[in-house]
Protein backbone atom coordinates (compact mmCIF):
# COMPACT_ATOMS: atom_id res chain seq x y z
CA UNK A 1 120.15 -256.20 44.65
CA UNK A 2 124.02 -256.67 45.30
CA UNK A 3 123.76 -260.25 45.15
CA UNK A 4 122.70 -260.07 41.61
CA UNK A 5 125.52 -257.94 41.05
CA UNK A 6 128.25 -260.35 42.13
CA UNK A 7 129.71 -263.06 40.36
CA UNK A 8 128.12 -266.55 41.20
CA UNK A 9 131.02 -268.01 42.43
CA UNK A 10 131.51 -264.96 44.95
CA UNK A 11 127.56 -264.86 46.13
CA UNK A 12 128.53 -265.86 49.35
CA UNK A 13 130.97 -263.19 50.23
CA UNK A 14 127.16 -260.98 50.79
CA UNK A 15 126.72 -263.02 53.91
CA UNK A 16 129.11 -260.36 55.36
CA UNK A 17 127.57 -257.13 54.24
CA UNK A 18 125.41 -256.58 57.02
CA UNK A 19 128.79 -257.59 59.22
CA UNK A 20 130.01 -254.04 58.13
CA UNK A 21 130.57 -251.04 59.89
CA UNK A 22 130.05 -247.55 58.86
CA UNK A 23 132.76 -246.62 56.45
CA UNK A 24 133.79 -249.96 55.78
CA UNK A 25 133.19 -251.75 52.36
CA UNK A 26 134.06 -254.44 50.18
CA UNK A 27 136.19 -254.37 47.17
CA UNK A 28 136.05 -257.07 44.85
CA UNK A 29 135.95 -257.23 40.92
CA UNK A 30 138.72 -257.83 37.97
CA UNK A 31 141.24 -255.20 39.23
CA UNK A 32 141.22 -256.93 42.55
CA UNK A 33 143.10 -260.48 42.91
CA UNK A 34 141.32 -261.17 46.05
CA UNK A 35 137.88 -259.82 47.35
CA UNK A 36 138.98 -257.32 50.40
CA UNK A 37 137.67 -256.05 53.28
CA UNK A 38 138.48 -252.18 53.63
CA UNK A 39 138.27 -249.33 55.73
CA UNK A 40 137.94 -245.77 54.12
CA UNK A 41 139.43 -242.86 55.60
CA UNK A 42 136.99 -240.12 57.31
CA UNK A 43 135.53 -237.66 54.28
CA UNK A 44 136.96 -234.20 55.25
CA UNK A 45 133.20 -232.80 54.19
CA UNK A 46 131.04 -234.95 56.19
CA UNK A 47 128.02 -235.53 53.76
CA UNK A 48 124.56 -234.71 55.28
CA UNK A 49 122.93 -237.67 55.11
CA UNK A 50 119.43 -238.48 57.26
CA UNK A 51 121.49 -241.41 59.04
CA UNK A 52 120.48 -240.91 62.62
CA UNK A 53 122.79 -242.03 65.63
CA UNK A 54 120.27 -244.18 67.08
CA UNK A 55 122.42 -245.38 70.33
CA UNK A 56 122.16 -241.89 71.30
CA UNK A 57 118.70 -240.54 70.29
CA UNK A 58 117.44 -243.71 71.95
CA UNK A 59 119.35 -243.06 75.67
CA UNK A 60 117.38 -239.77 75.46
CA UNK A 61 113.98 -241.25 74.45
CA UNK A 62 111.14 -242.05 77.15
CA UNK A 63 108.25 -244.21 76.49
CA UNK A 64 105.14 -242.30 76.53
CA UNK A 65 103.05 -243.35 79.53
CA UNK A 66 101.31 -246.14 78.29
CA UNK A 67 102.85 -247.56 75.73
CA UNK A 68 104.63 -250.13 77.48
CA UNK A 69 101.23 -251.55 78.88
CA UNK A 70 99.36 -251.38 75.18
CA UNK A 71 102.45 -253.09 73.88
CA UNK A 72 102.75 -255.95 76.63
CA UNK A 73 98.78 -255.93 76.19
CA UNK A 74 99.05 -256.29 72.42
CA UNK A 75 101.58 -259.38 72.78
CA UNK A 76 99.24 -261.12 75.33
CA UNK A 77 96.23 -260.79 73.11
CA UNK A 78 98.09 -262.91 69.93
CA UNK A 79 96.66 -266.17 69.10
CA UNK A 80 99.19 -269.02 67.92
CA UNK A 81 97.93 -269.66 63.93
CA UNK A 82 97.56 -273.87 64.22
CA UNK A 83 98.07 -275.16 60.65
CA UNK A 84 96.54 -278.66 60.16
């Protein structure tokens, strides 16, 4: 959707949007002489989004007991599709 937003000629500079972190963003457009990379400031009202911080929900998370096995078991059982 972006992509189609952006000038042709500056298509490429969407290579880097999954490069950014939270809170960071890219500024580009005719009031800008040079597409820019920034970093915004902390909002002083957090909003209350449904982002979750997965690095920590997942530390906390244990498979159920087996899971692992079905999964591994799942992986084994795929067939490589030949195309003649």
């Amino acid at each position: 959707m972006i992509r189609r937003l952006v000038p042709d000629q500056m298509s490429e500079l969407t290579a880097i949007l999954p490069l950014l972190d939270v809170g960071e963003a890219l500024v580009l457009g005719d009031a800008v002489l040079l597409p820019t990379r920034i970093k915004l400031d902390r909002p002083r009202i957090e909003p209350d989004s449904a982002t979750r911080d997965f690095w920590t929900d997942w530390a906390k998370l244990q498979p159920e007991e087996g899971t692992i096995v079905s999964a591994v078991e799942s992986l084994r059982g795929q067939t490589r599709l030949s195309i003649d």
